[in-house]
N, C-alpha and C. Protein backbone atom coordinates (compact mmCIF):
# COMPACT_ATOMS: atom_id res chain seq x y z
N UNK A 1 -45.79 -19.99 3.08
CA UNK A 1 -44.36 -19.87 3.17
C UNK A 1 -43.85 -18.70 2.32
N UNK A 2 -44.35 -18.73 1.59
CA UNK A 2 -44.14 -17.68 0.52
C UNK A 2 -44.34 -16.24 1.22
N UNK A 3 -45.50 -15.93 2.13
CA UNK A 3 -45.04 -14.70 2.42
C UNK A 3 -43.90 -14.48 3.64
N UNK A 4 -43.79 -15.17 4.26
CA UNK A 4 -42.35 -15.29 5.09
C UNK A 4 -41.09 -15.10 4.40
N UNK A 5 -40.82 -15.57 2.96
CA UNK A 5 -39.82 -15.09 2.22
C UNK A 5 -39.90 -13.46 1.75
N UNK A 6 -41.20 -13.13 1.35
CA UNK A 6 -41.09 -11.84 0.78
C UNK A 6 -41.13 -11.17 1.77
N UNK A 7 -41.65 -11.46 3.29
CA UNK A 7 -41.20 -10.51 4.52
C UNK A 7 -39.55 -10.24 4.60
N UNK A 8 -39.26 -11.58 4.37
CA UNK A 8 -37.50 -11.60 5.16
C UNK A 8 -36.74 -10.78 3.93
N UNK A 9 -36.93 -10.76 2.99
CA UNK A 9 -36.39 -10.59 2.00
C UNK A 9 -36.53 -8.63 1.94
N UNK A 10 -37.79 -8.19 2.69
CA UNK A 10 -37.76 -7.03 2.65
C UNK A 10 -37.36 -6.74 4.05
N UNK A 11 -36.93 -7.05 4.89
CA UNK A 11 -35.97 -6.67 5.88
C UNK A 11 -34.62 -6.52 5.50
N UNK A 12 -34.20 -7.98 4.77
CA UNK A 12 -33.06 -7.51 4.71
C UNK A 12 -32.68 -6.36 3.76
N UNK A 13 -33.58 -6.14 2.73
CA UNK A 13 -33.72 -5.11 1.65
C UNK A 13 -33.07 -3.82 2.78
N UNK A 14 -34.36 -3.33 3.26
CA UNK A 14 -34.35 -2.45 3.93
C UNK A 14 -33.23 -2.04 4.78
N UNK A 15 -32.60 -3.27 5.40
CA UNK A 15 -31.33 -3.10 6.63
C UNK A 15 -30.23 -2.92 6.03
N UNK A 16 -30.51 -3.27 4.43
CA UNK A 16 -28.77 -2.96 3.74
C UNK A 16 -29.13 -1.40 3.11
N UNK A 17 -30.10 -0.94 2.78
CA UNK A 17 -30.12 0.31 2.33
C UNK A 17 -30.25 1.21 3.14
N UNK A 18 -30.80 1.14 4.37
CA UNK A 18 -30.60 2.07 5.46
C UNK A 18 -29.15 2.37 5.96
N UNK A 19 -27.84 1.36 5.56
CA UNK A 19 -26.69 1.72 6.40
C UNK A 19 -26.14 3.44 6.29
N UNK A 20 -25.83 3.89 6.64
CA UNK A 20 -24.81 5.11 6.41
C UNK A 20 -23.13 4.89 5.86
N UNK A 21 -23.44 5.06 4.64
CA UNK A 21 -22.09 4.63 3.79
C UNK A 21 -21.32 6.26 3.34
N UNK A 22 -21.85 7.65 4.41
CA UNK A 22 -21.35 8.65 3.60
C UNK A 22 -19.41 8.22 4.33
N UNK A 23 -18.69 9.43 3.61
CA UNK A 23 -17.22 9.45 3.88
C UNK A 23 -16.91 10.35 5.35
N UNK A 24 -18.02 10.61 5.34
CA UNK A 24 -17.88 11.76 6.80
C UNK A 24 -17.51 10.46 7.44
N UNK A 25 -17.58 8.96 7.46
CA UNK A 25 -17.09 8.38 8.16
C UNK A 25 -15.84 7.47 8.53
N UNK A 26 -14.91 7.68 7.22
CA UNK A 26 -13.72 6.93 7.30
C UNK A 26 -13.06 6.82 8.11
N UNK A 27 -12.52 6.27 8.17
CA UNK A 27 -11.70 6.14 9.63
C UNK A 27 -10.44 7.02 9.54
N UNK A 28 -9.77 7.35 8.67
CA UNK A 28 -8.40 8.34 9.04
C UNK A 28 -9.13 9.66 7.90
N UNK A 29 -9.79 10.11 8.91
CA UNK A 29 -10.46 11.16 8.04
C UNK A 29 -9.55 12.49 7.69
N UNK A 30 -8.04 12.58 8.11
CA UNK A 30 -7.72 13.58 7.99
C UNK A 30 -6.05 13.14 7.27
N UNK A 31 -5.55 14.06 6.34
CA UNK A 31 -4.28 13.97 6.06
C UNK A 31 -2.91 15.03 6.10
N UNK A 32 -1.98 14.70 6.36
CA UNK A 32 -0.90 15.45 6.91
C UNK A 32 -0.03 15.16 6.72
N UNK A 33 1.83 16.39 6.57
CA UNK A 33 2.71 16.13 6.04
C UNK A 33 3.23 16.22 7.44
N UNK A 34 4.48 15.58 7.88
CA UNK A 34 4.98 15.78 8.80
C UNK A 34 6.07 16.33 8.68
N UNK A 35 6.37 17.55 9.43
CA UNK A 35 7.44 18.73 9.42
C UNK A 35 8.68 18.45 10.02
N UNK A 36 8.58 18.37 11.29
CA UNK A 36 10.08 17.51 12.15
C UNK A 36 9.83 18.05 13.13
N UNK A 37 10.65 17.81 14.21
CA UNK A 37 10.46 18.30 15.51
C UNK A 37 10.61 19.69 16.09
N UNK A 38 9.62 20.15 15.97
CA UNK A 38 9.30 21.51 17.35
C UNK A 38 10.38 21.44 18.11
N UNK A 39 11.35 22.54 17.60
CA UNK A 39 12.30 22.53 19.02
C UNK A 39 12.00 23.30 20.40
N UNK A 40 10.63 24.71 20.54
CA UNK A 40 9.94 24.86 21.50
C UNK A 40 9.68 23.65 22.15
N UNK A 41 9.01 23.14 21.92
CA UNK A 41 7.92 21.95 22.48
C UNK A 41 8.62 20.30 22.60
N UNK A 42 9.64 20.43 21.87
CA UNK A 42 10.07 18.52 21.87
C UNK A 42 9.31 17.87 21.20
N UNK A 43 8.00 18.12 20.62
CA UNK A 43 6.96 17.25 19.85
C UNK A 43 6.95 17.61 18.38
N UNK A 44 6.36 16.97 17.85
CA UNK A 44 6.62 16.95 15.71
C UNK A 44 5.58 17.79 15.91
N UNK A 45 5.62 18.91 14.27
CA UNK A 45 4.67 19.48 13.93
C UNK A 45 4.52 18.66 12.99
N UNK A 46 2.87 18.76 12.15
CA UNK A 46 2.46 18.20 11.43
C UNK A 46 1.70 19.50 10.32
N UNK A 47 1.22 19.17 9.23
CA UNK A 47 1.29 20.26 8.44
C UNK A 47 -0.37 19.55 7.76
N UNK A 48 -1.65 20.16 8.12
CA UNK A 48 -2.63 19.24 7.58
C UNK A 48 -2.79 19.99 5.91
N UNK A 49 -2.69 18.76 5.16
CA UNK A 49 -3.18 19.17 3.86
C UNK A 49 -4.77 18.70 3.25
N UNK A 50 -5.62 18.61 3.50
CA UNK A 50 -6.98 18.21 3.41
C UNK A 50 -8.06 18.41 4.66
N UNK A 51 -9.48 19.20 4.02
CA UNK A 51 -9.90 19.25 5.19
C UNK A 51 -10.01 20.25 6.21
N UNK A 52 -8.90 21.18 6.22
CA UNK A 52 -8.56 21.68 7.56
C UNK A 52 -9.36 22.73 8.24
N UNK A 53 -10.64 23.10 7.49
CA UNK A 53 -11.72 23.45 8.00
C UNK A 53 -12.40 22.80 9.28
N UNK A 54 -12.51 21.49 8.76
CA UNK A 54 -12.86 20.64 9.77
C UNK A 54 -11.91 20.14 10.82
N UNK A 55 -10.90 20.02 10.56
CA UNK A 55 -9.26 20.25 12.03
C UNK A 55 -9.81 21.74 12.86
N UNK A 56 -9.82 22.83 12.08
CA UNK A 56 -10.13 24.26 12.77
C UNK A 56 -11.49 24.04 13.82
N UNK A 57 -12.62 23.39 12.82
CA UNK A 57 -13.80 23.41 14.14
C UNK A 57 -13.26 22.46 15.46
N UNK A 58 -12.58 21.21 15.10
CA UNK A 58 -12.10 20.57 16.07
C UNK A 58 -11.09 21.21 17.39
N UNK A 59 -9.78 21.12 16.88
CA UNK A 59 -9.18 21.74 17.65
C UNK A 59 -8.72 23.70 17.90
N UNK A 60 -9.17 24.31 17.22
CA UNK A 60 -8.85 25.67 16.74
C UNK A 60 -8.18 26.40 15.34
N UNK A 61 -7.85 27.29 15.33
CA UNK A 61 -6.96 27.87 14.33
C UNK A 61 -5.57 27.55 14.74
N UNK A 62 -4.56 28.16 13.96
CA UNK A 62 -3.36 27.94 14.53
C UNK A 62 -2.80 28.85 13.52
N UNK A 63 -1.25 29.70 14.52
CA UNK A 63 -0.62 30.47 13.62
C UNK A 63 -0.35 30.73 12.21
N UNK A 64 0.06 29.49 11.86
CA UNK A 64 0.41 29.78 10.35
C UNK A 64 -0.33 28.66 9.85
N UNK A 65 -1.31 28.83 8.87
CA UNK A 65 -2.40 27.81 8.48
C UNK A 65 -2.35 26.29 8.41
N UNK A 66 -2.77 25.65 8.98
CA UNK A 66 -3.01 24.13 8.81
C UNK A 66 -1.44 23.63 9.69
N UNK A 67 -0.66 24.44 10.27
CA UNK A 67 0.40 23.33 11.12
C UNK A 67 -0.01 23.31 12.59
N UNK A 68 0.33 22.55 13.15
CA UNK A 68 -0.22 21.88 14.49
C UNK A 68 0.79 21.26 15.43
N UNK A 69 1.29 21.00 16.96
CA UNK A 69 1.93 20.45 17.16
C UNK A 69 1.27 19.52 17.69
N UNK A 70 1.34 17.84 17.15
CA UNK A 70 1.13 16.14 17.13
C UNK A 70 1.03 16.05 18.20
N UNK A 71 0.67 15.79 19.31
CA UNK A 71 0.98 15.21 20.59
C UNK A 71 -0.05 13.61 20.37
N UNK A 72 0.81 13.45 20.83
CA UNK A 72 0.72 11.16 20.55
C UNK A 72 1.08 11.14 19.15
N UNK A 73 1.81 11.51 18.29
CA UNK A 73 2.21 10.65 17.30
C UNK A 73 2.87 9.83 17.46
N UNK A 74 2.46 8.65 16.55
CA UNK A 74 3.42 7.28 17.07
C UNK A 74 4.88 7.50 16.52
N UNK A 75 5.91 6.84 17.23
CA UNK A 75 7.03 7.05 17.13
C UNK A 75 7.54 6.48 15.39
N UNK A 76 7.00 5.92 14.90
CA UNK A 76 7.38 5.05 13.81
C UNK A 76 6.75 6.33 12.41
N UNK A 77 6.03 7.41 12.88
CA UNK A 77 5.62 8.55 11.88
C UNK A 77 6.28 9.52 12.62
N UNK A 78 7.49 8.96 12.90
CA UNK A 78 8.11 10.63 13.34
C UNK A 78 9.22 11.05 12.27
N UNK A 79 8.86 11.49 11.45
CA UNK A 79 10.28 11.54 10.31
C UNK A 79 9.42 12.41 9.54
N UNK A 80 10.76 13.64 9.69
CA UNK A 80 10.33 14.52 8.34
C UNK A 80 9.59 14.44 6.85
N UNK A 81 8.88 14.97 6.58
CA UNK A 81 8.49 14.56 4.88
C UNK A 81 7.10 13.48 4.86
N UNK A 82 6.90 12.44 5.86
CA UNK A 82 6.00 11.42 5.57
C UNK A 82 5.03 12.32 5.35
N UNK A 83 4.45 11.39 4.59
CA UNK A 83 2.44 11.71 4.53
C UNK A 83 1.75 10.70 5.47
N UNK A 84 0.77 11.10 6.11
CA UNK A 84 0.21 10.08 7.30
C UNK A 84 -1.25 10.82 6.86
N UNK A 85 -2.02 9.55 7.59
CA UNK A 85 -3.39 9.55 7.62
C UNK A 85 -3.90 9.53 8.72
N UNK A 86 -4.41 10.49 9.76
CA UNK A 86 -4.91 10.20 11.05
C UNK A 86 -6.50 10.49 11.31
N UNK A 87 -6.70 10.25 12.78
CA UNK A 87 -7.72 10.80 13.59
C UNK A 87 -7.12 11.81 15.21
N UNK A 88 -8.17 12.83 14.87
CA UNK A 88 -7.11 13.66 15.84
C UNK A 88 -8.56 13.94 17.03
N UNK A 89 -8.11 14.90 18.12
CA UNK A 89 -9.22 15.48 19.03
C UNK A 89 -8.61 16.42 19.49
N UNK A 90 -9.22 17.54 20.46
CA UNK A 90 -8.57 18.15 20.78
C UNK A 90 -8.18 17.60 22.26
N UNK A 91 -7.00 18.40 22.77
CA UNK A 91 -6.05 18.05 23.85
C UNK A 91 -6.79 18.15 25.10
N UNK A 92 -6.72 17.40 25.89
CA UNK A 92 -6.84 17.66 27.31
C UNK A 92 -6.29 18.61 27.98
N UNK A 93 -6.53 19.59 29.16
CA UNK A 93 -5.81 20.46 29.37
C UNK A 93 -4.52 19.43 29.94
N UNK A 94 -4.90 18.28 30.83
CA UNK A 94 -3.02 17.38 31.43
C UNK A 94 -2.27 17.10 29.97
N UNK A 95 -2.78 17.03 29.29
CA UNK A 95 -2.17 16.57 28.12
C UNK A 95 -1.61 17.89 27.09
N UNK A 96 -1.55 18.89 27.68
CA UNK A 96 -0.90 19.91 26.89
C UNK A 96 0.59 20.31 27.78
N UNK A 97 1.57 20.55 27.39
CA UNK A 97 2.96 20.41 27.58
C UNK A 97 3.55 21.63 27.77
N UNK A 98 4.54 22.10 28.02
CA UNK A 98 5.42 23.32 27.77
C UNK A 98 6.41 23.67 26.75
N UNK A 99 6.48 24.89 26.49
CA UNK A 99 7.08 25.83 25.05
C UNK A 99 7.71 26.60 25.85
N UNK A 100 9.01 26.38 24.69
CA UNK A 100 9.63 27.39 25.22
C UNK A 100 9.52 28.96 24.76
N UNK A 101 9.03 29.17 23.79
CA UNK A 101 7.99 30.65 23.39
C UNK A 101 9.07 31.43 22.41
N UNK A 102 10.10 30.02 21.52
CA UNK A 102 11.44 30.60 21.04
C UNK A 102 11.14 30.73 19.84
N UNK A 103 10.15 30.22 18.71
CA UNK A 103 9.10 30.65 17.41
C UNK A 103 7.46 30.55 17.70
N UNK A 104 7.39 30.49 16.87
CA UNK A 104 5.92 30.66 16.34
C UNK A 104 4.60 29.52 17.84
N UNK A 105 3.87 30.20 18.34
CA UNK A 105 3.07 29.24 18.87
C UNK A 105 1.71 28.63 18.21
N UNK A 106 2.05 27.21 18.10
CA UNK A 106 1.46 26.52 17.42
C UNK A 106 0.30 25.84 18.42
N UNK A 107 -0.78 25.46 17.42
CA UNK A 107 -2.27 25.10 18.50
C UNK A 107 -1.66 23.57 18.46
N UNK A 108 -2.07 23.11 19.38
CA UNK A 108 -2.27 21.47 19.75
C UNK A 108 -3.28 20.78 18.89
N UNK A 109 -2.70 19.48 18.90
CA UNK A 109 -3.74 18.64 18.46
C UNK A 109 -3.90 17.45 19.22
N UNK A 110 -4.48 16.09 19.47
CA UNK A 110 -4.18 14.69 19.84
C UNK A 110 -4.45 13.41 18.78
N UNK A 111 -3.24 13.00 18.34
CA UNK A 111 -3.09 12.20 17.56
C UNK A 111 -4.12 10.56 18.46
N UNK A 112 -5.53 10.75 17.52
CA UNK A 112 -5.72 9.24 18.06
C UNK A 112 -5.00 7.94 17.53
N UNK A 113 -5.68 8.51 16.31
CA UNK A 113 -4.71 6.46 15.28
C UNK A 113 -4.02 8.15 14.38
N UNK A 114 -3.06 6.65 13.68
CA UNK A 114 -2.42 7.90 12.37
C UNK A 114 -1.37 6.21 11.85
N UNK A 115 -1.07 6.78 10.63
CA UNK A 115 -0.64 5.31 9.50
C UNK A 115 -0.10 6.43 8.92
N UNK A 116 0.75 5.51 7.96
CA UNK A 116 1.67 5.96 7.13
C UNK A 116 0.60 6.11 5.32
N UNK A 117 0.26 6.76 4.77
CA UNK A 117 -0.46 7.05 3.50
C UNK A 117 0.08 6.12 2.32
């Protein structure tokens, strides 16, 4: 019996130290100030402050460093000033919108989840 315990006992050893506990995996891996509404576009810009190396490989560069226009932000993070915590992707081409080309053109993003910080 005894070696049936020191088997089980090194499985489970093993299955808890194998997990992947790095941060590359949090769930709102990215953070952002929210600017107000894009009057080109009708949609919020968002302003990423952390990270935005990794926003750039995702969705591109964008005019003026780290702002973006939100597409799916939830309506309840639409207000100037918040700090939010999201997950973004880049846009579908149906899912990219029209500008009216009256400031600055800003790259897209797609808001998957996003919370208030």
């Amino acid at each position: 019996m005894k070696p049936f315990f020191a088997f089980f006992f090194l499985i489970v050893t093993m299955t808890y130290f194998s997990c992947d506990k790095s941060d590359s995996l949090k769930e709102y891996p990215f953070e952002a100030r929210v600017l107000g509404n894009n009057e080109d576009c009708g949609l919020f810009a968002i302003k990423i402050t952390n990270d935005l190396d990794k926003v750039v490989d995702i969705v591109g560069n964008s005019v003026s460093e780290g702002i973006y226009i939100a597409k799916n932000l939830p309506v309840e993070l639409q207000a100037t000033g918040l700090v939010i915590i999201l997950e973004i992707r880049k846009p579908n081409a149906s899912e990219l919108g029209v500008c009216t080309d009256r400031g600055p053109s800003y790259n897209w993003l797609y808001v998957t989840k996003a919370k208030l910080k």
